[in-house]
Protein backbone atom coordinates (compact mmCIF):
# COMPACT_ATOMS: atom_id res chain seq x y z
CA UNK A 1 0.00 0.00 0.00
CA UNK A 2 1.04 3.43 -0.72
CA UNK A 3 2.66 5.42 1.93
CA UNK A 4 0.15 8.25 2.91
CA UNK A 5 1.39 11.81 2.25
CA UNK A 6 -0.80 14.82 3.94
CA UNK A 7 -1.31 17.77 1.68
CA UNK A 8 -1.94 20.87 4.31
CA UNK A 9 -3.91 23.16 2.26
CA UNK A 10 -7.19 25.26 2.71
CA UNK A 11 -7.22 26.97 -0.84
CA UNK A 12 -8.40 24.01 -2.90
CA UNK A 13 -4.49 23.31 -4.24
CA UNK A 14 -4.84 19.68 -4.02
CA UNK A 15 -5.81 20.06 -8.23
CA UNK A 16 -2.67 21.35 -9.26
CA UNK A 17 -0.34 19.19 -6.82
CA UNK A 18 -1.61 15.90 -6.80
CA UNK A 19 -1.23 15.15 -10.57
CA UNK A 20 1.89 15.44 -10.12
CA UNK A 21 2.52 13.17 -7.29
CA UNK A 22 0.58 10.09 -8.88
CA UNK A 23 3.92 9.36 -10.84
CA UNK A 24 5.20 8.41 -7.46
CA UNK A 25 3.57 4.75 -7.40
CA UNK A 26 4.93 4.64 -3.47
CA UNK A 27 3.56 7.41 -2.18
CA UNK A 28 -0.47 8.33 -1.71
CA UNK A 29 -1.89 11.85 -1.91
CA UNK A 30 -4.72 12.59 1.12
CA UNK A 31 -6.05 15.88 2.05
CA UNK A 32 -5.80 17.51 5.21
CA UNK A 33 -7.91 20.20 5.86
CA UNK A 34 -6.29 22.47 8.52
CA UNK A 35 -6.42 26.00 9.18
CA UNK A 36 -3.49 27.02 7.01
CA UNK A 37 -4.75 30.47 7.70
CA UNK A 38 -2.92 30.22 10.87
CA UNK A 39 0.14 30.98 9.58
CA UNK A 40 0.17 34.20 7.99
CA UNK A 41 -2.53 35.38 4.90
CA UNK A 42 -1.96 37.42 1.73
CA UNK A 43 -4.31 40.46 2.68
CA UNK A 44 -2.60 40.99 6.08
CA UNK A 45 -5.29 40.16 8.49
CA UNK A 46 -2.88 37.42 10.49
CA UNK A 47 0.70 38.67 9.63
CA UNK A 48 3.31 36.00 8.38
CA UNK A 49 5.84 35.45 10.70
CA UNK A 50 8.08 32.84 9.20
CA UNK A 51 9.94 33.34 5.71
CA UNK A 52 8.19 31.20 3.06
CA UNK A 53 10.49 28.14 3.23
CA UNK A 54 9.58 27.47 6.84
CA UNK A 55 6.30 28.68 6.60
CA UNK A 56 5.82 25.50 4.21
CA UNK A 57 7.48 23.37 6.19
CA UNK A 58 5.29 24.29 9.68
CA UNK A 59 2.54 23.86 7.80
CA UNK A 60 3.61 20.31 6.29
CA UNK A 61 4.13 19.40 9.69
CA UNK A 62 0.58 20.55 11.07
CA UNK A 63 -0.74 18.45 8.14
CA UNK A 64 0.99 15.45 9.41
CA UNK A 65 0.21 15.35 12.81
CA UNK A 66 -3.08 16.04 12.32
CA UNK A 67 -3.71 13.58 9.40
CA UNK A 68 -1.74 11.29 11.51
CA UNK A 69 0.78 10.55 8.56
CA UNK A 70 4.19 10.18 8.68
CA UNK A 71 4.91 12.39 5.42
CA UNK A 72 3.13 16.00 5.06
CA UNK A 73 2.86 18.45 2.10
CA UNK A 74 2.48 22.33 2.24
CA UNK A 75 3.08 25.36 0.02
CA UNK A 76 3.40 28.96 0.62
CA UNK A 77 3.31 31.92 -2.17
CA UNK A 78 4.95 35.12 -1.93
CA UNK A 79 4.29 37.84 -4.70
CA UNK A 80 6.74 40.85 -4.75
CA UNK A 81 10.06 41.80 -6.55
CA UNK A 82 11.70 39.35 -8.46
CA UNK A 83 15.13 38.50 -7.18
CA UNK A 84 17.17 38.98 -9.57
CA UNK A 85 15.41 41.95 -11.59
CA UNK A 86 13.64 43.76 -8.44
CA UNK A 87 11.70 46.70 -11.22
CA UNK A 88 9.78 43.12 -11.97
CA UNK A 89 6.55 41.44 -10.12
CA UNK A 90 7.02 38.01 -9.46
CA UNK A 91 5.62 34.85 -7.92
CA UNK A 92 7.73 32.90 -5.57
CA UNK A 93 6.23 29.10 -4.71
CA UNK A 94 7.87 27.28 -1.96
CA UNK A 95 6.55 23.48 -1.52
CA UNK A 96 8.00 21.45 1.25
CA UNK A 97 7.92 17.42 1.98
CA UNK A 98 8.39 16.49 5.84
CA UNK A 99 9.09 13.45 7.16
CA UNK A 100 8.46 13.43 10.93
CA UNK A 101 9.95 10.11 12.07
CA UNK A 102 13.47 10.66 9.97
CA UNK A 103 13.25 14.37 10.59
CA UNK A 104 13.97 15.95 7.44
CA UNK A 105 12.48 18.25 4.56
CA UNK A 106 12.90 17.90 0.73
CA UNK A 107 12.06 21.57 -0.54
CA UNK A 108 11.42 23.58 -3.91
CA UNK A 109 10.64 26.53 -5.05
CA UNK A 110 9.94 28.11 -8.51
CA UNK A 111 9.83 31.67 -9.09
CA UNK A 112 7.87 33.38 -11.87
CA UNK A 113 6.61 36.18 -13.77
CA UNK A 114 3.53 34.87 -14.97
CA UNK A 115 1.39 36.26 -11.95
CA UNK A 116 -1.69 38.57 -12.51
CA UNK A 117 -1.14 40.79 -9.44
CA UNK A 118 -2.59 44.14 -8.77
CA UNK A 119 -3.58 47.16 -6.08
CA UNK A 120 -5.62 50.05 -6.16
CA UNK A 121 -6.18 52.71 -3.93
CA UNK A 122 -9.83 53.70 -4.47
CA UNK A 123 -10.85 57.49 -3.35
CA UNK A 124 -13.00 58.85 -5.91
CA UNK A 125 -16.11 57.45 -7.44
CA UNK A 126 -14.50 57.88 -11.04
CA UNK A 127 -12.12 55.23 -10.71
CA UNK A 128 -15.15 52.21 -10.50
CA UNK A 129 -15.45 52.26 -14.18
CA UNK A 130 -13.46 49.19 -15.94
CA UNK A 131 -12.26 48.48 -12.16
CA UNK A 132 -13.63 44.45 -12.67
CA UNK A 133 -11.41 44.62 -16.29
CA UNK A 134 -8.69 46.32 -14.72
CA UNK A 135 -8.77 43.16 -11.78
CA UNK A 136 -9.72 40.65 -14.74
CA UNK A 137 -13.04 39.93 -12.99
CA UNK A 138 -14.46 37.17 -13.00
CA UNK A 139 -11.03 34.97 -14.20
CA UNK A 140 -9.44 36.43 -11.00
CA UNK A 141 -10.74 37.35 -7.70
CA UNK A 142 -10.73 40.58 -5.57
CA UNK A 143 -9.90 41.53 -1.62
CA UNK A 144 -11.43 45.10 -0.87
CA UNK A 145 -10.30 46.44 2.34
CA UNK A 146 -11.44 49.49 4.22
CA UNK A 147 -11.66 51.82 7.64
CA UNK A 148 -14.20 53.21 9.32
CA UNK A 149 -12.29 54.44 12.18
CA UNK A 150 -9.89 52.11 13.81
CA UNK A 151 -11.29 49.10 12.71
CA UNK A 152 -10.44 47.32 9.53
CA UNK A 153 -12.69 45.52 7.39
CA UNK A 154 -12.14 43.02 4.63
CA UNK A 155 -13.70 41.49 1.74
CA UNK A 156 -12.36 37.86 -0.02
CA UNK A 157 -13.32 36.41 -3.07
CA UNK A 158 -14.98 38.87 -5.39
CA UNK A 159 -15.76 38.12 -8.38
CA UNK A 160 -18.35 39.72 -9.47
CA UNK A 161 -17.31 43.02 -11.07
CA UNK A 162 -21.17 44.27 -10.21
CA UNK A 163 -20.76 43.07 -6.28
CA UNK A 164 -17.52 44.89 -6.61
CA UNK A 165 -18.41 47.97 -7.84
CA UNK A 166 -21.29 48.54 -5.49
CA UNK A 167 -19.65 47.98 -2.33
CA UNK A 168 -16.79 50.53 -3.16
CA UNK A 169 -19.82 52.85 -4.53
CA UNK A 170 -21.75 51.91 -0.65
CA UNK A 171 -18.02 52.35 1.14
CA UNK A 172 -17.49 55.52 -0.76
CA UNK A 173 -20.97 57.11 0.32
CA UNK A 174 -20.23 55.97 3.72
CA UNK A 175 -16.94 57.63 4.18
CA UNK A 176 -14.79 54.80 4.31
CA UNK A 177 -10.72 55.50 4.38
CA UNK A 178 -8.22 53.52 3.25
CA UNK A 179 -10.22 51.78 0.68
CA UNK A 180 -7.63 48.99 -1.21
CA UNK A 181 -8.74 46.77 -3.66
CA UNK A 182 -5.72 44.13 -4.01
CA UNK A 183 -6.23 40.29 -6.44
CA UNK A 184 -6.94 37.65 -3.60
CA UNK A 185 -3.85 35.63 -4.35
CA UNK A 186 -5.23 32.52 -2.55
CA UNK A 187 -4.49 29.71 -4.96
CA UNK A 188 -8.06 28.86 -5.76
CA UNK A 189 -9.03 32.01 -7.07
CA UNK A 190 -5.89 32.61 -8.67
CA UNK A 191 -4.93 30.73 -11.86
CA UNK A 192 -1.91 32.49 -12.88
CA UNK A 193 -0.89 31.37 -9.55
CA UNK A 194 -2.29 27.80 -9.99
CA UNK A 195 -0.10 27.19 -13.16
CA UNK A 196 3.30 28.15 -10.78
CA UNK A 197 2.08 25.55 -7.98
CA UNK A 198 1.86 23.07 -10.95
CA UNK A 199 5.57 23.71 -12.05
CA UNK A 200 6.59 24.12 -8.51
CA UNK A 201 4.78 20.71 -7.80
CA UNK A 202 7.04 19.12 -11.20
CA UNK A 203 10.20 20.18 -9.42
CA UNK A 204 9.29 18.55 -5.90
CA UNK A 205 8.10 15.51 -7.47
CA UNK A 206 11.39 14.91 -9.45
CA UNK A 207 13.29 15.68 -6.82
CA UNK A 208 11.43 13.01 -4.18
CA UNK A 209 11.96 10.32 -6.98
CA UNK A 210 15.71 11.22 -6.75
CA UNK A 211 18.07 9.09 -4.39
CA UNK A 212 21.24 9.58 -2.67
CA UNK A 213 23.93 7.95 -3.71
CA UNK A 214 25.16 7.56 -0.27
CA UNK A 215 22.64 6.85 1.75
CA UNK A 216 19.36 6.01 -0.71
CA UNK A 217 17.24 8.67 0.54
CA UNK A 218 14.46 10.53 -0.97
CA UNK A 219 14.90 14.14 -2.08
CA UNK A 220 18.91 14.17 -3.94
CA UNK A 221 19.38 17.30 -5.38
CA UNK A 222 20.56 20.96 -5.97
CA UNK A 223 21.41 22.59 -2.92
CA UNK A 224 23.52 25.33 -3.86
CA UNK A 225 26.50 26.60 -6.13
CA UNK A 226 30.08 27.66 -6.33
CA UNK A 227 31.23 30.95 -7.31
CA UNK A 228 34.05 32.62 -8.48
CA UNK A 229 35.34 32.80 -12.13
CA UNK A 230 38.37 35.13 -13.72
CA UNK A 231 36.53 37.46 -16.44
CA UNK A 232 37.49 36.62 -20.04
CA UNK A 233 39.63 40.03 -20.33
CA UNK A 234 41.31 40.96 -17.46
CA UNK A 235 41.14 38.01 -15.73
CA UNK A 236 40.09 38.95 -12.28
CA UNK A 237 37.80 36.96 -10.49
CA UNK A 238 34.18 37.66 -10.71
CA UNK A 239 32.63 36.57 -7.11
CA UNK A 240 28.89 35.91 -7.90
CA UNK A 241 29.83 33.70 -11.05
CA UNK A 242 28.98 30.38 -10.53
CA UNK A 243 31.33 27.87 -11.50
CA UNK A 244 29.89 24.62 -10.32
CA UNK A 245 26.63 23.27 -8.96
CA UNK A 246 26.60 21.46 -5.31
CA UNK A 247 24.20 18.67 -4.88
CA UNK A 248 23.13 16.89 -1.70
CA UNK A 249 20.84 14.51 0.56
CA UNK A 250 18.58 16.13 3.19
CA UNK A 251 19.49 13.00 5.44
CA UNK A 252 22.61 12.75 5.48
CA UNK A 253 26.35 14.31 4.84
CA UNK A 254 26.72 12.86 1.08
CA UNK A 255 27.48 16.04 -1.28
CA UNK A 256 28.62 16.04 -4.76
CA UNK A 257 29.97 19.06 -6.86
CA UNK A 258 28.65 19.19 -11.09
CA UNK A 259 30.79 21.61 -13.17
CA UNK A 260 28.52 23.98 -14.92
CA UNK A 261 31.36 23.89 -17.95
CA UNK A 262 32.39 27.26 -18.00
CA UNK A 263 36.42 28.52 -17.46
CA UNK A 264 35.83 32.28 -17.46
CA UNK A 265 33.14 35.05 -17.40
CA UNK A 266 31.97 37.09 -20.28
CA UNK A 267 33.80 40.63 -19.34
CA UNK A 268 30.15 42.36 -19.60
CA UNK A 269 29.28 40.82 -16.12
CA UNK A 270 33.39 41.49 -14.54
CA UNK A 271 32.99 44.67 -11.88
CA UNK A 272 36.24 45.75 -13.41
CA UNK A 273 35.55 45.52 -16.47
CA UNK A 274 32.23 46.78 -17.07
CA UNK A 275 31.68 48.94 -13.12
């Protein structure tokens, strides 16, 4: 019988993940139903409190316990500046595997731009026309957030570009502040998002069916690089120019080092060359 694996998840991302994992014959997909909520939400409303790889692993490990499964599943999303181009929105997916009884994790991630993410400050009655276009209503979904006072209010889940317009119309004739509308980046009503957690899912997958060499673990792979190359022209060496990649086992001590091929650096990425 398959060993059970418990997918921690409240925003309906079993769809995109467990495809994925049925190429695992050893391993069984099951749903656990917690409050993922718990740690940390897009809109704000619970703040997150852990960076994104942990936050999928705590979760992972809620799902276990409380599935009462040896092996839990999580994801957590991050939108915000891409890391390498920062002027660009991006979508960061983190997806962890636990194991509780051989205490270990077998993580990836997968970061893209394909994410339809957006935020409006709403003060004047003239900027509800096109606003369910401009939030590609009903394809995506809404948050609407407001103040009356000191209290905060918030809104999930719209999709209706009508319902949408007539509560900002209603918060507007109120005298709401601080009226945000923002895409509700939970993964069911997201599907740019979606396609990510299905790539991010590909990764994890092929990375569980991996082995160590040493030891015959799940979860061999890339776990970093090694830098430093001399620039093609002046031959200095260029720090954040990987040379190699470093691979490794999340059980045990067995790493191995892959050259990436490559004897020097093109003198358009050398800090002397091109400051």
């Amino acid at each position: 019988m398959p060993t059970k694996i418990a997918l921690a998840t409240k925003h309906g991302k079993f769809a995109q993940i467990a495809p994925w994992f049925e190429q695992l014959s050893e391993f069984g997909l099951v749903l656990a139903e917690i409050d993922t909520d718990q740690f940390g939400t897009f809109s704000g409303e619970i703040p997150r409190t852990l960076s994104p790889k942990d936050a999928a692993i705590a979760k992972a490990r809620a799902g276990a316990e409380s599935a009462g499964s040896d092996f839990g599943l999580a994801s957590e999303g991050s939108v915000g500046p891409h890391p390498q181009f920062p002027w660009v929105n991006a979508d960061h997916e983190v997806l962890a595997l636990v194991c509780l009884s051989r205490d270990f994790a077998v993580v990836e991630s997968f970061v893209s731009t394909e994410i339809f993410a957006k935020s409006e400050s709403v003060t004047a009655s003239e900027q509800l026309d096109g606003i369910g276009q401009r939030f590609d209503l009903p394809q995506h979904a809404a948050i609407v957030s407001w103040r009356f006072g000191n209290q905060v209010e918030v809104r999930k889940g719209i999709t209706d570009a009508a319902e949408l317009v007539s509560l900002l119309a209603e918060l507007l004739a109120q005298g709401a502040s601080a009226i945000k509308v923002e895409s509700d980046l939970r993964a069911m009503h997201s599907p740019s998002r979606q396609r990510n957690i299905e790539q991010c899912a590909q990764r994890l997958v092929a990375r569980i069916a991996s082995r160590c060499p040493g030891c015959n673990e799940i979860g061999w792979g890339r776990i970093g690089f090694e830098y430093g190359l001399p620039c093609g022209d002046c031959f200095e060496i260029v720090e954040a120019a990987a040379h190699s990649e470093r691979f490794g086992c999340v059980a045990c001590d067995h790493t191995e080092t892959i050259s990436l091929g490559l004897e020097t650096i093109d003198a358009a990425r050398c800090n002397y060359c091109n400051p």
